[in-house]
N, C-alpha and C. Protein backbone atom coordinates (compact mmCIF):
# COMPACT_ATOMS: atom_id res chain seq x y z
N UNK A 1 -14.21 21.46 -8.21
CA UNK A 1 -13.54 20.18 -8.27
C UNK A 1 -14.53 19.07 -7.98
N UNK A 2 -14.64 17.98 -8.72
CA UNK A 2 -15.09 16.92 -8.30
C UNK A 2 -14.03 15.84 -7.73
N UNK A 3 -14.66 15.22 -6.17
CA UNK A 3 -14.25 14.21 -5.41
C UNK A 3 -15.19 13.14 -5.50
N UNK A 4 -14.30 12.08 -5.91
CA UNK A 4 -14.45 10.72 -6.69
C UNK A 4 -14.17 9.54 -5.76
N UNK A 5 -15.07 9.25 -5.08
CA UNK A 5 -14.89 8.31 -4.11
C UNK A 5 -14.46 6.87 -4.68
N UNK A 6 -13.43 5.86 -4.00
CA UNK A 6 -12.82 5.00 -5.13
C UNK A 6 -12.93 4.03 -4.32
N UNK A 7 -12.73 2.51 -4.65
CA UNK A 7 -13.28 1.47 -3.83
C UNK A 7 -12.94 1.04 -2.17
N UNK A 8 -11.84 1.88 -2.01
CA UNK A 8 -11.41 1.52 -0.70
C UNK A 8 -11.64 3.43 -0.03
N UNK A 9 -12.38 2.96 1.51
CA UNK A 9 -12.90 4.18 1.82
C UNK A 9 -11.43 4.94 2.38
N UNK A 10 -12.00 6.29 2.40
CA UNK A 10 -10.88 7.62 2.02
C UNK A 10 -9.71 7.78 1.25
N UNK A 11 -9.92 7.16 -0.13
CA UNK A 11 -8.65 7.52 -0.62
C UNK A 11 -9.86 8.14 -1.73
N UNK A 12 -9.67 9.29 -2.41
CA UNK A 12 -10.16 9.88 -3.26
C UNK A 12 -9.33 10.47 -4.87
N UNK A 13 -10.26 10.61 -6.10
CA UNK A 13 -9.04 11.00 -7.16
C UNK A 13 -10.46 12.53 -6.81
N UNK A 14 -9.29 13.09 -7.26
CA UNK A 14 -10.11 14.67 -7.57
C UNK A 14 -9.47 15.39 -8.68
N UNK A 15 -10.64 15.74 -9.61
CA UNK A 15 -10.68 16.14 -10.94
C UNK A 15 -10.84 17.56 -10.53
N UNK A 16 -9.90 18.62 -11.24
CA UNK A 16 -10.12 19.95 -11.35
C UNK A 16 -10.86 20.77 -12.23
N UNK A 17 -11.44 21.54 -11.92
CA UNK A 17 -12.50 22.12 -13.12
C UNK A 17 -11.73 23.24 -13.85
N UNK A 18 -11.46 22.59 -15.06
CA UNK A 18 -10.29 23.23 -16.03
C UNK A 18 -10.51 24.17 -17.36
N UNK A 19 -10.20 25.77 -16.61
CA UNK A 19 -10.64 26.50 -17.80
C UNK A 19 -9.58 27.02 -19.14
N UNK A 20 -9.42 26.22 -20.18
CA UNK A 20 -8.85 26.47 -21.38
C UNK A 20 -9.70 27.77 -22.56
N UNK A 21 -8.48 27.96 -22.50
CA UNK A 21 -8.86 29.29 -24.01
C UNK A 21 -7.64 29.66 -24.55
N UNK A 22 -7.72 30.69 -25.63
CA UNK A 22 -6.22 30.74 -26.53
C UNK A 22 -5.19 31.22 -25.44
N UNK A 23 -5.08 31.23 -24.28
CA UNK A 23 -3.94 31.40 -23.43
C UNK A 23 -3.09 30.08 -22.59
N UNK A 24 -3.70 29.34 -22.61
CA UNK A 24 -3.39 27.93 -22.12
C UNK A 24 -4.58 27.71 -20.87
N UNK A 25 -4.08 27.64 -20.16
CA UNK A 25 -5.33 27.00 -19.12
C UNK A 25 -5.38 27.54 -17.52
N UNK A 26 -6.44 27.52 -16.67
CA UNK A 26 -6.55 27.54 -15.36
C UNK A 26 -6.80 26.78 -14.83
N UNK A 27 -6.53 26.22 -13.81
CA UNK A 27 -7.48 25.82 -12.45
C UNK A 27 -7.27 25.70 -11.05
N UNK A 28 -7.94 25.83 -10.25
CA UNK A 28 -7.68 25.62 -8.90
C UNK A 28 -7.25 24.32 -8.10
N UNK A 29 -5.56 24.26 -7.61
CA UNK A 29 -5.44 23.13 -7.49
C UNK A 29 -5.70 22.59 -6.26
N UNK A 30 -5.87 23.59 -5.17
CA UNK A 30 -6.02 23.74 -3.92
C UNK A 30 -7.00 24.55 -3.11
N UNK A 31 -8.23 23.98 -2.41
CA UNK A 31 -8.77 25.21 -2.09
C UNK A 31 -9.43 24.57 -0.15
N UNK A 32 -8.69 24.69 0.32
CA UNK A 32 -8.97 24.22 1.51
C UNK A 32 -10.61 23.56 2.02
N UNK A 33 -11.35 25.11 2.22
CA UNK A 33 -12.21 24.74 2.60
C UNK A 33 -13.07 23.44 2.06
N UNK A 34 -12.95 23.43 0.49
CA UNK A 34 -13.96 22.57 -0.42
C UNK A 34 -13.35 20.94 0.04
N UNK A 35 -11.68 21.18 0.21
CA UNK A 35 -11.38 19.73 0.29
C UNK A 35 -11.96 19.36 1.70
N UNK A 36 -12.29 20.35 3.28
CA UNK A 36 -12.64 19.90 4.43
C UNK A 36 -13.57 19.29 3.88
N UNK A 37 -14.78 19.99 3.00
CA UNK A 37 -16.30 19.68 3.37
C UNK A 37 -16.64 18.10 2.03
N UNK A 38 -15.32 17.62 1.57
CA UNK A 38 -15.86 16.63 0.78
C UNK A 38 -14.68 15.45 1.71
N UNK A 39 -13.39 15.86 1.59
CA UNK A 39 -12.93 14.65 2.71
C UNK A 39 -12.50 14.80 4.20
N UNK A 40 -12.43 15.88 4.47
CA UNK A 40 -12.12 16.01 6.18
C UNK A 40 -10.57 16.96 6.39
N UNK A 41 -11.15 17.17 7.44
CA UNK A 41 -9.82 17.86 7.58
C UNK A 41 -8.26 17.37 7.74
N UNK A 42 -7.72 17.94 7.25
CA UNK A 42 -6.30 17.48 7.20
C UNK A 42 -4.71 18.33 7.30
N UNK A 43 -4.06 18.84 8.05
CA UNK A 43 -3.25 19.49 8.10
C UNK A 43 -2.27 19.76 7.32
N UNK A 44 -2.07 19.75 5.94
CA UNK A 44 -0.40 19.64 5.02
C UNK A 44 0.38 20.50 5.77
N UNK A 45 1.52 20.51 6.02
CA UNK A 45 2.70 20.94 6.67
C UNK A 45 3.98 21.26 5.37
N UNK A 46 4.04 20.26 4.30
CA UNK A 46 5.00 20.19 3.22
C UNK A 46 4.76 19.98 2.03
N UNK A 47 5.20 20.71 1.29
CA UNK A 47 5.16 20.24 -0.14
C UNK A 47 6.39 19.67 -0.65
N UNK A 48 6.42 18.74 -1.17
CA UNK A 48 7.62 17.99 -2.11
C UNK A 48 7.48 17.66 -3.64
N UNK A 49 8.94 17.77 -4.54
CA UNK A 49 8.54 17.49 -5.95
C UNK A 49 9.70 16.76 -6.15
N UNK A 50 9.39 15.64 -6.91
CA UNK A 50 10.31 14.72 -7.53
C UNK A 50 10.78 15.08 -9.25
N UNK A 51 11.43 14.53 -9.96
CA UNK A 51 11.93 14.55 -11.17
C UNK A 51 11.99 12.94 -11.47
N UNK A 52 11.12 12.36 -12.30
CA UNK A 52 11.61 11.17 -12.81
C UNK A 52 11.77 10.58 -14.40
N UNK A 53 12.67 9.68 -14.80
CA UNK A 53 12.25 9.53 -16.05
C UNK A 53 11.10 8.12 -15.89
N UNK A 54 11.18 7.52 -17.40
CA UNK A 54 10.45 6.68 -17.67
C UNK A 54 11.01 5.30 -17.13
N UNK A 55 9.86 4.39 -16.63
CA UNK A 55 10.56 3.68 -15.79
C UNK A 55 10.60 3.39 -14.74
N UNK A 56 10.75 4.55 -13.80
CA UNK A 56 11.38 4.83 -12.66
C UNK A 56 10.20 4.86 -11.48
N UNK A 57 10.15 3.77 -10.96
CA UNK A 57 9.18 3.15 -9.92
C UNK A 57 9.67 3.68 -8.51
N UNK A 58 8.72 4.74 -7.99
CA UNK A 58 9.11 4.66 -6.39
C UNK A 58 8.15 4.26 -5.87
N UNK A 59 8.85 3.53 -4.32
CA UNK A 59 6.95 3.42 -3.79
C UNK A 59 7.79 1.45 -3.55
N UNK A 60 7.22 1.21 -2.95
CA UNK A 60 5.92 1.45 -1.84
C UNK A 60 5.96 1.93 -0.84
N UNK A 61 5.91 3.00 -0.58
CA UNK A 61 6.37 4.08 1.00
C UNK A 61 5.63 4.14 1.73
N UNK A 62 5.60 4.36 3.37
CA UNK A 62 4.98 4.81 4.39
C UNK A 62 5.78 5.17 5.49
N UNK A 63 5.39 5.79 6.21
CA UNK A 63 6.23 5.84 7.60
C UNK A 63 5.14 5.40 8.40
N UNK A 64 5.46 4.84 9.94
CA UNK A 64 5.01 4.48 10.51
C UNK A 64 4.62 4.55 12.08
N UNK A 65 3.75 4.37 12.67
CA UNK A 65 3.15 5.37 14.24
C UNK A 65 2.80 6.35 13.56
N UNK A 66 3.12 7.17 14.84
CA UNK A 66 2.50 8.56 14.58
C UNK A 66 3.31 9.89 13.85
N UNK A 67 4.09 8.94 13.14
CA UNK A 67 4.70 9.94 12.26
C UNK A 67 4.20 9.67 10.56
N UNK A 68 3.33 8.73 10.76
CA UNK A 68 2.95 8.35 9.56
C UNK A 68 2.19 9.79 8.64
N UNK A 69 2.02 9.75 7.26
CA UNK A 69 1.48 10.81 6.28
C UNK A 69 0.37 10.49 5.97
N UNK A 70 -0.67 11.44 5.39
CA UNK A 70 -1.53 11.38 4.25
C UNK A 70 -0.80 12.22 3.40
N UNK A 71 -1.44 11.85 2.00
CA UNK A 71 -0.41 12.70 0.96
C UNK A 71 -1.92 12.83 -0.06
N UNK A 72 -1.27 14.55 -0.71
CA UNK A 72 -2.32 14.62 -1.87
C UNK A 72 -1.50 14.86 -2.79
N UNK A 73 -1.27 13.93 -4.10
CA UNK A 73 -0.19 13.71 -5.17
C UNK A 73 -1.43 14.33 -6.81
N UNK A 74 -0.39 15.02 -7.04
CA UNK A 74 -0.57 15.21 -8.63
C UNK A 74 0.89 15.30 -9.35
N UNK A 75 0.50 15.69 -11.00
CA UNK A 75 1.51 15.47 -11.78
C UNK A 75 1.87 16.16 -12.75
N UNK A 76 2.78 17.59 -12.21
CA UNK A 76 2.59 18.34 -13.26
C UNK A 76 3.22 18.69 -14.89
N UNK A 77 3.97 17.60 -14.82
CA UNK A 77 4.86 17.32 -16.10
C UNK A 77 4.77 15.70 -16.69
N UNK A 78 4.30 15.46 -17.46
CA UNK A 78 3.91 14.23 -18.05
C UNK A 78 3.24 12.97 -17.64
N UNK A 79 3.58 11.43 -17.10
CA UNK A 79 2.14 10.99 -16.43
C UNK A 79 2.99 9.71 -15.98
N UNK A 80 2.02 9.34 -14.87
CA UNK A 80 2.65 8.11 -13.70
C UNK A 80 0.96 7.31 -13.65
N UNK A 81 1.52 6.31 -13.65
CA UNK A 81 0.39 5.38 -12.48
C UNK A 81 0.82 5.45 -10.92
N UNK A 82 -0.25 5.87 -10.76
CA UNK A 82 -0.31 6.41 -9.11
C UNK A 82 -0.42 5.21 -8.16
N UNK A 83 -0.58 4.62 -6.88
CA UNK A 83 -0.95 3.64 -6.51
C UNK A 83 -0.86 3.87 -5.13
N UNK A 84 -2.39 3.35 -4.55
CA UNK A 84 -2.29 3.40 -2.84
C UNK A 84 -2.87 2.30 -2.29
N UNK A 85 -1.74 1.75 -1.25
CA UNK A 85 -2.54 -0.07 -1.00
C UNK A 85 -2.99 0.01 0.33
N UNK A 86 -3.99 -0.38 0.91
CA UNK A 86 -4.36 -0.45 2.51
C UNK A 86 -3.28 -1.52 3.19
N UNK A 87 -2.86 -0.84 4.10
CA UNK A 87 -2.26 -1.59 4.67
C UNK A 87 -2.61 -1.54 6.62
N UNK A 88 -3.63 -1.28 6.87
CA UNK A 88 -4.28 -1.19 7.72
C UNK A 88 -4.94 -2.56 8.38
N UNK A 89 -4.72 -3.34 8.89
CA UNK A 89 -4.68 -4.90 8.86
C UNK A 89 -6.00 -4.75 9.58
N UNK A 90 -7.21 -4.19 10.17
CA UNK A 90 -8.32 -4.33 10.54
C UNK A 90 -9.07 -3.90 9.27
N UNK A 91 -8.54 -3.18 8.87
CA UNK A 91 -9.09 -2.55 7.51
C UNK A 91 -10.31 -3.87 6.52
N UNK A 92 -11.18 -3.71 6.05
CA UNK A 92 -12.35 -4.73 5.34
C UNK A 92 -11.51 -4.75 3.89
N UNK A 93 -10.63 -3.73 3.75
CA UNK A 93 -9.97 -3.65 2.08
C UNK A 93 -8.54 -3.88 2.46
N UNK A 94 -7.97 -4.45 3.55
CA UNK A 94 -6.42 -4.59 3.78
C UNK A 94 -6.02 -5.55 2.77
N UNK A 95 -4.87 -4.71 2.37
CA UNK A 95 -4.01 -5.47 1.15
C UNK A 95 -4.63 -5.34 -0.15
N UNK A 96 -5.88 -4.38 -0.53
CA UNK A 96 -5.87 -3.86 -1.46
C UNK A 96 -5.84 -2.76 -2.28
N UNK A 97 -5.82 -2.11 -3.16
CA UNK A 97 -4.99 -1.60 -3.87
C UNK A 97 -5.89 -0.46 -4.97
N UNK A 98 -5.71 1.00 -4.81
CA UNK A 98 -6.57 1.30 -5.76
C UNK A 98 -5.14 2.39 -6.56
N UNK A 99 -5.58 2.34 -8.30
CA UNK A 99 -4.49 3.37 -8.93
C UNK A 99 -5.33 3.73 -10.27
N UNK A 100 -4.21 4.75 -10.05
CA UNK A 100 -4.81 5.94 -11.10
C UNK A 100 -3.78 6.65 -11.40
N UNK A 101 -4.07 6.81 -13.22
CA UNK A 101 -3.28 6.88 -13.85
C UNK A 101 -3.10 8.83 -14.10
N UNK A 102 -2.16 9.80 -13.39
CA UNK A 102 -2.15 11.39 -13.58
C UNK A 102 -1.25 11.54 -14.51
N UNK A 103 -1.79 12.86 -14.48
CA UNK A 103 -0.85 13.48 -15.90
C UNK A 103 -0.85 15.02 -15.98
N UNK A 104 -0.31 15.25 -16.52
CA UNK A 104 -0.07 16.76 -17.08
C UNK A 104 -1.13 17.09 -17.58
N UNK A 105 -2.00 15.88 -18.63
CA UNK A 105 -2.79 16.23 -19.06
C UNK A 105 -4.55 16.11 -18.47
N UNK A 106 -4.52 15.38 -17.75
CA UNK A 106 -5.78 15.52 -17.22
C UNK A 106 -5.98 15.47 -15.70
N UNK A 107 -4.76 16.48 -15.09
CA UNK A 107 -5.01 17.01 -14.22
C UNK A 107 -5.17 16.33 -12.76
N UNK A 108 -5.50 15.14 -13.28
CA UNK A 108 -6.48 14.30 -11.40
C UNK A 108 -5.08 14.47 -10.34
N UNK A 109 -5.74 14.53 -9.41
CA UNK A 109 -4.89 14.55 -7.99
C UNK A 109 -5.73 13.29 -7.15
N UNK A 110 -4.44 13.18 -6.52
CA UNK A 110 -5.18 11.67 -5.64
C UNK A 110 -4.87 11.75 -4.26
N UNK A 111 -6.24 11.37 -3.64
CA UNK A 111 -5.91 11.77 -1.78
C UNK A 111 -5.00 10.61 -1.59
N UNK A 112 -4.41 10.34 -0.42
CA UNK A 112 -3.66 9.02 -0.06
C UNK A 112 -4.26 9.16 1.89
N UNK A 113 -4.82 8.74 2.34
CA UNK A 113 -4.73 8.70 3.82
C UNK A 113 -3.96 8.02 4.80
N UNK A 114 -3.44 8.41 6.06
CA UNK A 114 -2.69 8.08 6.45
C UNK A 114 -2.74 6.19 6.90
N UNK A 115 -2.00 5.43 6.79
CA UNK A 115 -2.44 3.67 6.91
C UNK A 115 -2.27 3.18 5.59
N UNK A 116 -2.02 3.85 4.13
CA UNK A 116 -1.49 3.42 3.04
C UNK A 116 0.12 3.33 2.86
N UNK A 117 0.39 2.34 2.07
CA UNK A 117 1.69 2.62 0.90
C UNK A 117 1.44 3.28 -0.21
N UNK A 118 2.35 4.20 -0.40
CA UNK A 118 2.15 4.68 -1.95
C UNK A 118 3.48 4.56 -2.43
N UNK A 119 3.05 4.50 -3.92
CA UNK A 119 3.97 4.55 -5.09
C UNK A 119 3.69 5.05 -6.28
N UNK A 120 4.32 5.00 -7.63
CA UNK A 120 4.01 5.56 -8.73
C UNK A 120 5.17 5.18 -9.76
N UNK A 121 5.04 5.17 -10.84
CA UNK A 121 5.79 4.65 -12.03
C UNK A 121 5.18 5.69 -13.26
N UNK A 122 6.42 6.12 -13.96
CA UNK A 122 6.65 6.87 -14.89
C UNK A 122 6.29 6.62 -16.08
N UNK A 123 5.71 6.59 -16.51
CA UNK A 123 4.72 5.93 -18.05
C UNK A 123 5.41 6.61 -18.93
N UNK A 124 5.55 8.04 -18.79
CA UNK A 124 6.40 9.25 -19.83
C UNK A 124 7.36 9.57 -19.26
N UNK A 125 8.14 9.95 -20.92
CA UNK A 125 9.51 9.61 -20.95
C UNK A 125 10.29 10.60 -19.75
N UNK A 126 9.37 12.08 -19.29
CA UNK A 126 9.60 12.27 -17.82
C UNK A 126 8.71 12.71 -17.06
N UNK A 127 8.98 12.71 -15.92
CA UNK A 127 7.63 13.10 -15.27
C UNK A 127 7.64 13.59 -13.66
N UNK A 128 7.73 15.13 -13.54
CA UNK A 128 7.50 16.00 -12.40
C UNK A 128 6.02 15.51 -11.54
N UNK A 129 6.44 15.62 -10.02
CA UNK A 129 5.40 14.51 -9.40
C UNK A 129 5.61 16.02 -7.91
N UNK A 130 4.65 16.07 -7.53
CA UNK A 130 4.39 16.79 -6.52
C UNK A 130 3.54 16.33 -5.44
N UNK A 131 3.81 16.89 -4.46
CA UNK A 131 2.57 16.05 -3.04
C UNK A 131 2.62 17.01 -1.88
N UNK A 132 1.58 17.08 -1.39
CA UNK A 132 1.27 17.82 0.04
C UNK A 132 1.30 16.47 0.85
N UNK A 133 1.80 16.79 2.28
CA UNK A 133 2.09 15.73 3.27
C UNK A 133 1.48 16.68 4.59
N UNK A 134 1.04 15.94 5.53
CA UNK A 134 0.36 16.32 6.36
C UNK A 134 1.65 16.03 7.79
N UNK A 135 2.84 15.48 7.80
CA UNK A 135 3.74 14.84 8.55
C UNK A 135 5.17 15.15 7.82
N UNK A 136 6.19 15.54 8.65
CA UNK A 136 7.49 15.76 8.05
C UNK A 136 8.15 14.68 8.03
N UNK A 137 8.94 14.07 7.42
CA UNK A 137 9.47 13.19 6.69
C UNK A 137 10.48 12.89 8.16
N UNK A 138 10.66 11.34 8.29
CA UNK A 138 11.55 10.78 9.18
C UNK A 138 11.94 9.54 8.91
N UNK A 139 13.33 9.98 9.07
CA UNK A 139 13.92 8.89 8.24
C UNK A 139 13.68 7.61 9.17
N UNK A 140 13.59 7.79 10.67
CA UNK A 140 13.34 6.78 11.66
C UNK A 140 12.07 6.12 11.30
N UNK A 141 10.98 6.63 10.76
CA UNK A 141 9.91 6.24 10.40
C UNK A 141 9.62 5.39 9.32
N UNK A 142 11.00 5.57 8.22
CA UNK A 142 10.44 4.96 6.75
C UNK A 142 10.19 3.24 7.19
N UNK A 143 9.19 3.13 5.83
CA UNK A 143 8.85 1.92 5.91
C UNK A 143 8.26 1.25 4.19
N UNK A 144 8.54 0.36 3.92
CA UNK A 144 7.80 -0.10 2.78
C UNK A 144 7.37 -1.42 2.72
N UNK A 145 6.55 -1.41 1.29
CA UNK A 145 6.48 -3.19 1.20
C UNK A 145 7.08 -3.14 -0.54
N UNK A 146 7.30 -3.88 -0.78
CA UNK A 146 8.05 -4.34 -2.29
C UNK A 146 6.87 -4.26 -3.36
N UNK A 147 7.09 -3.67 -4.31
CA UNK A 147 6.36 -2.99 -5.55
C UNK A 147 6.14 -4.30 -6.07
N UNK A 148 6.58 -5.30 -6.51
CA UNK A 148 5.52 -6.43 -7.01
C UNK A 148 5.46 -7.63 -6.33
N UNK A 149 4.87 -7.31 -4.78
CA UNK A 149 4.62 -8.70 -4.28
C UNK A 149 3.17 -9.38 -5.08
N UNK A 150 3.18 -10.14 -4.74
CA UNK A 150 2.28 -10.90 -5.52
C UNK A 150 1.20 -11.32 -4.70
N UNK A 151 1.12 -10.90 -3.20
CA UNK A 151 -0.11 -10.78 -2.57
C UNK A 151 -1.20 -9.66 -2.76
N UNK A 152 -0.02 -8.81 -3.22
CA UNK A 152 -0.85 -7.48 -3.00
C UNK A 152 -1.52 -7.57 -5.14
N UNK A 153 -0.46 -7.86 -5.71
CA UNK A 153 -0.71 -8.51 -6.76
C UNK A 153 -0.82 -6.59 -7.87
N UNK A 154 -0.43 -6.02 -8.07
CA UNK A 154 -0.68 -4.58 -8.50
C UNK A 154 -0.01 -5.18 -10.04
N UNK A 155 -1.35 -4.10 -11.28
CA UNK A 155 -0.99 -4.88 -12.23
C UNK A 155 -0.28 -3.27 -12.61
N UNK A 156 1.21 -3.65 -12.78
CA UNK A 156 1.76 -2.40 -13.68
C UNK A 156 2.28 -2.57 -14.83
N UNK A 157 1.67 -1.53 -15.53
CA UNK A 157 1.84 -1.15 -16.87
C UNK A 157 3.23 -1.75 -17.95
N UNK A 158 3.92 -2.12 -17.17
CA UNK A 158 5.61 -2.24 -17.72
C UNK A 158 6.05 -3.59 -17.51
N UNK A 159 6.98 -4.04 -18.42
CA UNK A 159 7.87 -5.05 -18.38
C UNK A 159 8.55 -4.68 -16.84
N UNK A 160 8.51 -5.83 -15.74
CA UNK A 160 9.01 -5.67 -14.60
C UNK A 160 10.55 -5.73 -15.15
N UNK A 161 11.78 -5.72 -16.21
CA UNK A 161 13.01 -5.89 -16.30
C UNK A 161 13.13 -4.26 -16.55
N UNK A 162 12.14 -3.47 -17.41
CA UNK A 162 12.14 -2.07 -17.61
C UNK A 162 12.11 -1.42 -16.39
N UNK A 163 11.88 -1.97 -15.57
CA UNK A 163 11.46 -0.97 -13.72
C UNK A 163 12.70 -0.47 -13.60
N UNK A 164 13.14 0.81 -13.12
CA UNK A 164 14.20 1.37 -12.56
C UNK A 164 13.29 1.50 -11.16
N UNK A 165 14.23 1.15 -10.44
CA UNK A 165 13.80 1.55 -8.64
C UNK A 165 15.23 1.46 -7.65
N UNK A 166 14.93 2.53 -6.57
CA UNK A 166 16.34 2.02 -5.78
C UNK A 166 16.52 0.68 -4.96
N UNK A 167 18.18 0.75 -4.92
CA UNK A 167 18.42 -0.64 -3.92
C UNK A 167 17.50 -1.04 -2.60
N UNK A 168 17.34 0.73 -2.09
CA UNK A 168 16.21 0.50 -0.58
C UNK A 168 15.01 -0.45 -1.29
N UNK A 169 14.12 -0.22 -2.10
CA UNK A 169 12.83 -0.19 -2.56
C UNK A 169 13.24 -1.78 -3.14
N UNK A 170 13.96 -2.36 -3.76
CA UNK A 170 14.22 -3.77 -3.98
C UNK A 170 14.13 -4.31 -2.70
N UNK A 171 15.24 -4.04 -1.70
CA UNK A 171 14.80 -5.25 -0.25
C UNK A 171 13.76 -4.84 0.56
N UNK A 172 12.64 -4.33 -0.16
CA UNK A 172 11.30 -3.95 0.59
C UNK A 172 10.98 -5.37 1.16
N UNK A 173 10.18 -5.19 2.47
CA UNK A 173 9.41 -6.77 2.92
C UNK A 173 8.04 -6.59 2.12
N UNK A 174 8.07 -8.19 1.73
CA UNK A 174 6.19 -8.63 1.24
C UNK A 174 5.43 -7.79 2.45
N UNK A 175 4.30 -7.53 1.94
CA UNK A 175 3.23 -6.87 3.06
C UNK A 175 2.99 -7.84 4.12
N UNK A 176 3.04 -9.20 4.01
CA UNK A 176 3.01 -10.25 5.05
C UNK A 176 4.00 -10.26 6.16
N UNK A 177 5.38 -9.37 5.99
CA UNK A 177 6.28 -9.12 6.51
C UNK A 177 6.80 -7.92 7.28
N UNK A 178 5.97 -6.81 6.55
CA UNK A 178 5.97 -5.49 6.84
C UNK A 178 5.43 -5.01 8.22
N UNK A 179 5.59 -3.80 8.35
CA UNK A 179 4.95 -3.46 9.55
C UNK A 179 3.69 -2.66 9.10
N UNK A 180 3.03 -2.79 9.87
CA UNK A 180 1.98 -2.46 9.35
C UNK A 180 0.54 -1.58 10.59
N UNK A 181 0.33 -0.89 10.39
CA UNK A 181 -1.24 -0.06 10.99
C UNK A 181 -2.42 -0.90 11.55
């Protein structure tokens, strides 16, 4: 696997080394040790998989303290723009924003470390979304900021009237409002 260091430090895309022949394909999507010795150690505890169609914007998520996640997201049924914003207010990159576009077809997985929002939007018409989490999910914990504030400024792919997202994820606070790391 190659780990692809991306402008804001520890969030990584990692490309799998993908062997095709007349049977369809291999690769390794997970291999502990290699991910310690390129980003650090990290505990996953859960795996989760979504179902979405086209459209369908979740995100901007975090939980917060010490129940907060890192997440490692790929996509194994058709393709999303991925997206992870610092929201780490000492942070030199707070309030910005790195994304990448996964797919079925080319495989990338993307680190998320814990002190981000993440989200993702459905480019194809559907699209199976999977993630390792290092933290079990609490609902006392959730937290977001709103998918197109205009501080954070994230350019997505879609007519914002095409966005499907839930009612929670509409009264998200601006990141100026949010709570934040």
């Amino acid at each position: 696997m190659e780990y692809i260091k991306t402008d804001i430090e520890g969030v990584y895309i990692i490309e799998p080394r993908v062997f095709n022949d007349q049977r369809g394909y291999f690769f390794e999507a997970w291999k502990q040790a290699e991910f310690e010795e390129h980003i650090g150690k990290v505990n996953f505890i859960q795996d989760n998989e979504s179902k979405s169609s086209r459209g369908v914007l979740r995100g901007l998520h975090y939980q917060k303290g010490d129940l907060c996640q890192a997440k490692l997201v790929r996509v194994i049924k058709g393709c999303v723009l991925d997206v992870a914003v610092d929201i780490r207010r000492n942070s030199p990159t707070f309030g910005k924003y790195v994304a990448v576009e996964l797919s079925d077809e080319n495989k990338r997985q993307f680190f998320i470390p814990r002190g981000f929002a993440h989200g993702f939007l459905v480019l194809s018409d559907e699209a199976i979304f999977t993630y390792k989490v290092d933290n079990v999910y609490a609902p006392q914990a959730e937290a977001g900021i709103r998918w197109n504030d205009p501080d954070v400024g994230i350019k997505w792919p879609i007519d914002p009237a095409e966005v499907l997202t839930s009612e929670k994820d509409l009264k998200q606070p601006l990141l100026k409002d949010a709570w934040l790391f």
